[in-house]
N, C-alpha and C. Protein backbone atom coordinates (compact mmCIF):
# COMPACT_ATOMS: atom_id res chain seq x y z
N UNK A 1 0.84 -1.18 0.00
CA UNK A 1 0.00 0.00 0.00
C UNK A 1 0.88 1.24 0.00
N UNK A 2 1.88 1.43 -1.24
CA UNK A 2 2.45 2.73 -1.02
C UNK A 2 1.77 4.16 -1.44
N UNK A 3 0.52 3.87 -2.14
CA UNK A 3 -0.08 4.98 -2.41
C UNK A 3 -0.71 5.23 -0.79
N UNK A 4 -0.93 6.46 -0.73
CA UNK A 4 -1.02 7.00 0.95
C UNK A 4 -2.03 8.04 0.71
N UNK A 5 -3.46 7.92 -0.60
CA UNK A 5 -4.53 8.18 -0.11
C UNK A 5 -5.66 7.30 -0.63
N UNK A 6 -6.58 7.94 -0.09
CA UNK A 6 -8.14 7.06 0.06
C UNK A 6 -7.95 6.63 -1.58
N UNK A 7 -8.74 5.55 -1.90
CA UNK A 7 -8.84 5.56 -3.43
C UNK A 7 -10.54 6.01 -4.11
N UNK A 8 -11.51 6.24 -3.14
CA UNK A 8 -12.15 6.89 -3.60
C UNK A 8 -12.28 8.22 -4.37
N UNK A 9 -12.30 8.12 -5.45
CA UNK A 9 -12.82 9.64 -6.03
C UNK A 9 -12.77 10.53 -5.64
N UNK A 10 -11.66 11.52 -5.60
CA UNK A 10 -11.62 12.91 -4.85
C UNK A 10 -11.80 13.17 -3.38
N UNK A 11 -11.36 11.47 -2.85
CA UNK A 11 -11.41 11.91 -1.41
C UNK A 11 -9.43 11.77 -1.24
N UNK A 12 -8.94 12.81 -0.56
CA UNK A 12 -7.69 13.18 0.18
C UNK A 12 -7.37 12.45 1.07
N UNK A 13 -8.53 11.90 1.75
CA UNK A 13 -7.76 11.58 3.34
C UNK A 13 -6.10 10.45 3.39
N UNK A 14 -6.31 10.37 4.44
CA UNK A 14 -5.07 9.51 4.20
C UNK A 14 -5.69 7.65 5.03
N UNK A 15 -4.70 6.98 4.16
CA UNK A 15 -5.48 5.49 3.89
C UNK A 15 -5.40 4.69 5.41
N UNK A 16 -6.30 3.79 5.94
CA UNK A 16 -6.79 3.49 6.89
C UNK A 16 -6.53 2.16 7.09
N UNK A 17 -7.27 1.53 6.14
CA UNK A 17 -7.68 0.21 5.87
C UNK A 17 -8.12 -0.22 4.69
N UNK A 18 -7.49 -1.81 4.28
CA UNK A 18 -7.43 -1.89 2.99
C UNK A 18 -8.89 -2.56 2.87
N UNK A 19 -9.46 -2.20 1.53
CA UNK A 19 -11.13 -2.13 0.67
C UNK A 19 -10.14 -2.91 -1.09
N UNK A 20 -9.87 -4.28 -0.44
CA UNK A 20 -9.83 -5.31 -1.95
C UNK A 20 -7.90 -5.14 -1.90
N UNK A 21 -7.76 -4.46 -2.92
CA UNK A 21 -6.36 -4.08 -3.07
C UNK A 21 -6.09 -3.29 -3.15
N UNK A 22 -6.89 -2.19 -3.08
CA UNK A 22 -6.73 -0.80 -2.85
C UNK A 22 -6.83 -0.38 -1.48
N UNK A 23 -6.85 0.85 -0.94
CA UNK A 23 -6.82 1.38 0.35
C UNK A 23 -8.23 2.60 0.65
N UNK A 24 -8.92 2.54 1.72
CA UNK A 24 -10.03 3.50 1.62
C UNK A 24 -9.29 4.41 3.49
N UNK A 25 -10.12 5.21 3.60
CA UNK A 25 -9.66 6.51 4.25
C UNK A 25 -10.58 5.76 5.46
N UNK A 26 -10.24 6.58 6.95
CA UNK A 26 -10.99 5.77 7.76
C UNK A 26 -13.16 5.70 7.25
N UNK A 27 -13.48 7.24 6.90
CA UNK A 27 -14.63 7.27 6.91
C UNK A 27 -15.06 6.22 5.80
N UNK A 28 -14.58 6.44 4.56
CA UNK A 28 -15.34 5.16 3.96
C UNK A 28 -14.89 3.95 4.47
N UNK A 29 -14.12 3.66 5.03
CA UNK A 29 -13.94 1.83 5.33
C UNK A 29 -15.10 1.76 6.21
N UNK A 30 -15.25 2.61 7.00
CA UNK A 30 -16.63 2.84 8.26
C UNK A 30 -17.76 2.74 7.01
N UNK A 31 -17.94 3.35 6.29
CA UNK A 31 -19.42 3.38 5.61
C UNK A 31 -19.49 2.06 4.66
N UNK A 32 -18.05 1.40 4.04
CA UNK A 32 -17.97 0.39 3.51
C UNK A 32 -18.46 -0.91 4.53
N UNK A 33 -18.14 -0.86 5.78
CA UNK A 33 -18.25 -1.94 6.83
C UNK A 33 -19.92 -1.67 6.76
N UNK A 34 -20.23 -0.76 6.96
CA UNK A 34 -21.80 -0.85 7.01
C UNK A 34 -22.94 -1.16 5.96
N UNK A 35 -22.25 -0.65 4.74
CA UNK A 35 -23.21 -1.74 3.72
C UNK A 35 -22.67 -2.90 3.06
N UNK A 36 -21.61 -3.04 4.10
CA UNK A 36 -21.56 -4.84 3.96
C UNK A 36 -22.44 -5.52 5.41
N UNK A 37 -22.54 -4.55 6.21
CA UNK A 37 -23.35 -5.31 7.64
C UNK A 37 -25.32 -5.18 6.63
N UNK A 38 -25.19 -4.14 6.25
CA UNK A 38 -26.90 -4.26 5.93
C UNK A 38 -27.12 -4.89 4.82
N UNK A 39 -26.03 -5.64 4.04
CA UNK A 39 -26.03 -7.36 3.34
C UNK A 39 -26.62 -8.37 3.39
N UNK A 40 -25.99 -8.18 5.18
CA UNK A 40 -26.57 -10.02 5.59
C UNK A 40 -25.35 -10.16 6.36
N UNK A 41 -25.16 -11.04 7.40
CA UNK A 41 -24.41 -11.67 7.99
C UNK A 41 -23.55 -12.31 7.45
N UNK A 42 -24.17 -13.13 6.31
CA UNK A 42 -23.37 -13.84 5.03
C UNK A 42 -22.36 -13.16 4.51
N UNK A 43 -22.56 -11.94 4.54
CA UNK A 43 -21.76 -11.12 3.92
C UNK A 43 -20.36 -11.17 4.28
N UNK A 44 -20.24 -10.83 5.72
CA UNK A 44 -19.37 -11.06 6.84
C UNK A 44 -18.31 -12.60 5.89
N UNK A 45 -19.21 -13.19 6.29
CA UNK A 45 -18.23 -14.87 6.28
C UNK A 45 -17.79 -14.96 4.41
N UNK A 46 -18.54 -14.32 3.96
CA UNK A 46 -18.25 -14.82 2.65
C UNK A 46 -16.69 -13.84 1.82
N UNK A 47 -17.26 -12.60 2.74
CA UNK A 47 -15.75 -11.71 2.34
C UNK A 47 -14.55 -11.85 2.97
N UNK A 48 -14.80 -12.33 4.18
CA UNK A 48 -13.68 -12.75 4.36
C UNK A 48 -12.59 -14.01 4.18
N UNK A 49 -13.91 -14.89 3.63
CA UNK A 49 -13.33 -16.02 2.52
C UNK A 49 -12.44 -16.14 1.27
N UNK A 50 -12.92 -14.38 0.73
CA UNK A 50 -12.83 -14.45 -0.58
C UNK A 50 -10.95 -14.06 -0.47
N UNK A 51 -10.35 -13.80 -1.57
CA UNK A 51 -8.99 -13.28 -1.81
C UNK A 51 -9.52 -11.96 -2.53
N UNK A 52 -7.90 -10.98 -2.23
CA UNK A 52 -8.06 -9.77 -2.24
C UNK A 52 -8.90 -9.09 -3.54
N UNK A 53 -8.42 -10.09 -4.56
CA UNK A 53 -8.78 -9.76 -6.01
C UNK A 53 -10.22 -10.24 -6.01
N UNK A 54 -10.83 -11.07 -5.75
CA UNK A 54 -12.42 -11.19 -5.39
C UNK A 54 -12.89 -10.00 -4.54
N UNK A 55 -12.14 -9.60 -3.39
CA UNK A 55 -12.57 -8.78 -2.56
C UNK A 55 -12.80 -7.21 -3.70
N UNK A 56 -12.29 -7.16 -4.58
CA UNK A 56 -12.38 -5.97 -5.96
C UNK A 56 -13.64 -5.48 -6.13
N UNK A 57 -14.14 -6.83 -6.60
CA UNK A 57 -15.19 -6.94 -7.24
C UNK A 57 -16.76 -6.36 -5.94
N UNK A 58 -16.65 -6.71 -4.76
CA UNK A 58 -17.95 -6.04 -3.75
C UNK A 58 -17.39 -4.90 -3.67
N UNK A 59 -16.03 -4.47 -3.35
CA UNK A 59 -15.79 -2.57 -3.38
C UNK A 59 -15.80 -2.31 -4.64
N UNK A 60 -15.84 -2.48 -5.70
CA UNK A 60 -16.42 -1.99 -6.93
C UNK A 60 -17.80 -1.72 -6.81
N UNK A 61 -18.36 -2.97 -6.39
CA UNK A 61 -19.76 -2.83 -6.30
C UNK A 61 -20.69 -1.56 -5.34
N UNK A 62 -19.77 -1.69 -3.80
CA UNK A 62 -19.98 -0.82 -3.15
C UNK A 62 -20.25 0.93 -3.85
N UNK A 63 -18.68 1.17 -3.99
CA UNK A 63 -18.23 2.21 -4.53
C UNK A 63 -19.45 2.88 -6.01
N UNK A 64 -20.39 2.07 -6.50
CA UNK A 64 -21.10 2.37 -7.51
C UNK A 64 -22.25 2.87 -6.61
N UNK A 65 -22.49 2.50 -5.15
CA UNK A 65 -23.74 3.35 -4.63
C UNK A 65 -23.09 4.29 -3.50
N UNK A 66 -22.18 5.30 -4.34
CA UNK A 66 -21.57 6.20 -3.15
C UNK A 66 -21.86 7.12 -3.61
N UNK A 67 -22.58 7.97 -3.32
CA UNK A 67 -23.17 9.28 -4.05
C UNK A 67 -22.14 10.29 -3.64
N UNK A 68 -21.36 10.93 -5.33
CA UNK A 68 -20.17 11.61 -5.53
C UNK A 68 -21.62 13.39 -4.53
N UNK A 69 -19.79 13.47 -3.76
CA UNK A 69 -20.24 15.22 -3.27
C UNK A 69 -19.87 16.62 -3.92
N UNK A 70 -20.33 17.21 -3.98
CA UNK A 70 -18.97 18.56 -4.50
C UNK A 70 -19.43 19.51 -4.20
């Protein structure tokens, strides 16, 4: 993780915790953890099953219902 910000879209912060193989800032990993909790429980066991490069593919998914600010 040598890039040292969020990889969301025009967010600055600086990186927290890793979201797949990329890195998200503390607030989205917080908002990412939560619409993986209002998933399903399944959600839980199944992502953390998966490998990083599977893990891509639900923060892709995520990241498509993040309504850009400006």
């Amino acid at each position: 993780m040598a890039d040292t910000r969020c990889a969301i879209e025009g967010c600055s912060a600086r990186i927290y915790a890793p979201g797949g193989t990329s890195a998200l800032c503390k607030d989205h990993f917080l908002k990412f953890v939560v619409w993986r909790r209002r998933r399903g429980p399944a959600m839980f066991q199944k992502y953390a099953a998966m490998t990083m490069d599977e893990r891509d593919t639900i923060v892709a998914e995520w990241q498509k219902s993040l309504i850009v600010e400006k």
